[in-house]
Protein backbone atom coordinates (compact mmCIF):
# COMPACT_ATOMS: atom_id res chain seq x y z
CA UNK A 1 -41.75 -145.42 31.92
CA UNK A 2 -40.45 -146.87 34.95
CA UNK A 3 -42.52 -149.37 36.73
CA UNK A 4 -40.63 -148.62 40.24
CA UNK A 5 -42.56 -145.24 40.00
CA UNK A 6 -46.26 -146.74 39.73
CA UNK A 7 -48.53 -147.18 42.39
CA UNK A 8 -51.91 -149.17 42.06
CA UNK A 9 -54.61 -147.68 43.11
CA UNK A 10 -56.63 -148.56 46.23
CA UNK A 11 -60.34 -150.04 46.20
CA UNK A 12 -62.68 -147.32 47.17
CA UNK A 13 -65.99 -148.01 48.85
CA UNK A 14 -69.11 -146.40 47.62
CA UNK A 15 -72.28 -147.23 49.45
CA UNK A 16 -71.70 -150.85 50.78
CA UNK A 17 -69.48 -152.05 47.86
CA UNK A 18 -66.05 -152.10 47.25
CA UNK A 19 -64.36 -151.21 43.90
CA UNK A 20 -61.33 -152.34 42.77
CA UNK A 21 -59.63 -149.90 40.06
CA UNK A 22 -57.21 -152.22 37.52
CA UNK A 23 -54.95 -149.13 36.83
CA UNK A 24 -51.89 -147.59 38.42
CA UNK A 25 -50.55 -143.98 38.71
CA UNK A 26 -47.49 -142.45 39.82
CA UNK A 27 -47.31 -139.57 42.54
CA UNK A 28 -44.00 -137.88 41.00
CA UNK A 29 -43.93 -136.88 37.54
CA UNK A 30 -42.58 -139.26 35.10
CA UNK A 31 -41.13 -138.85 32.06
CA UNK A 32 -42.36 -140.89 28.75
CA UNK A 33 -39.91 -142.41 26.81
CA UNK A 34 -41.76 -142.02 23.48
CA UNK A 35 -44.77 -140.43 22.45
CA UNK A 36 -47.57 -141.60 19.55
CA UNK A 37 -49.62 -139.47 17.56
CA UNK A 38 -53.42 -140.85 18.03
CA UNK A 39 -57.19 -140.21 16.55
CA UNK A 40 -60.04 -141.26 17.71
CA UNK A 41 -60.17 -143.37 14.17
CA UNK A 42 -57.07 -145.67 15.14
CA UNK A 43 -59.59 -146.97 17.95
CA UNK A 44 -61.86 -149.03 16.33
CA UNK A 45 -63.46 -150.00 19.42
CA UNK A 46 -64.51 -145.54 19.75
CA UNK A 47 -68.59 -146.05 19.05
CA UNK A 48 -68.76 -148.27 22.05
CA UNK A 49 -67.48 -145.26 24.20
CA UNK A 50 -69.64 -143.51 26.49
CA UNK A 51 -70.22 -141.57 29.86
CA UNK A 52 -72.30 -142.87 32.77
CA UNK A 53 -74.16 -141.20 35.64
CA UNK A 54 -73.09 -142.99 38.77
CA UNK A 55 -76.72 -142.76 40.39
CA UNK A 56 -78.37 -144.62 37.59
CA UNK A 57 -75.37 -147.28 37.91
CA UNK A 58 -75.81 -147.35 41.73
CA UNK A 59 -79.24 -148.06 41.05
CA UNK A 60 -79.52 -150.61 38.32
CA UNK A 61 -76.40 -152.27 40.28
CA UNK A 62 -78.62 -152.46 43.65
CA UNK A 63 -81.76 -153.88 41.46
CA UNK A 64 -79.66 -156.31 39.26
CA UNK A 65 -76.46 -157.43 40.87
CA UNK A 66 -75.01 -159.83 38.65
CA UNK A 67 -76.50 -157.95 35.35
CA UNK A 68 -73.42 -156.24 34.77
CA UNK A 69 -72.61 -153.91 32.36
CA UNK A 70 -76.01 -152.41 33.43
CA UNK A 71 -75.76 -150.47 30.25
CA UNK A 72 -80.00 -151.33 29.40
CA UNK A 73 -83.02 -150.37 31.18
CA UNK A 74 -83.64 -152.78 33.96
């Protein structure tokens, strides 16, 4: 895809913090110039995946700063 057509995205704030989002999107439609076939077994990475609830990360992030990925019990 074009690169001219990407934007990235800007930090948002939530609470006191600032978050900056490593990804870029485009505002117009783009067109691919291939597509791939994909299953969730060609990621071998898939049974780390998992949701989060931002309250509980807003809350283990305030009580642990520097603990990041926050993904255990505090």
């Amino acid at each position: 895809m074009p690169a001219d057509h990407f934007e990235v995205q800007p930090p948002i704030t939530v609470d006191d913090t600032v978050i900056y989002i490593a990804q870029v999107a485009s505002p117009r439609p783009v067109e691919p110039a291939a597509g791939l076939v994909v299953e969730p077994g060609d990621f071998p990475f898939v049974a780390q995946i998992h949701g989060h609830e931002d309250d509980l990360l807003r809350a283990r992030m305030a009580a642990d700063p520097k603990g990041f990925p926050w993904f255990e019990e505090p």
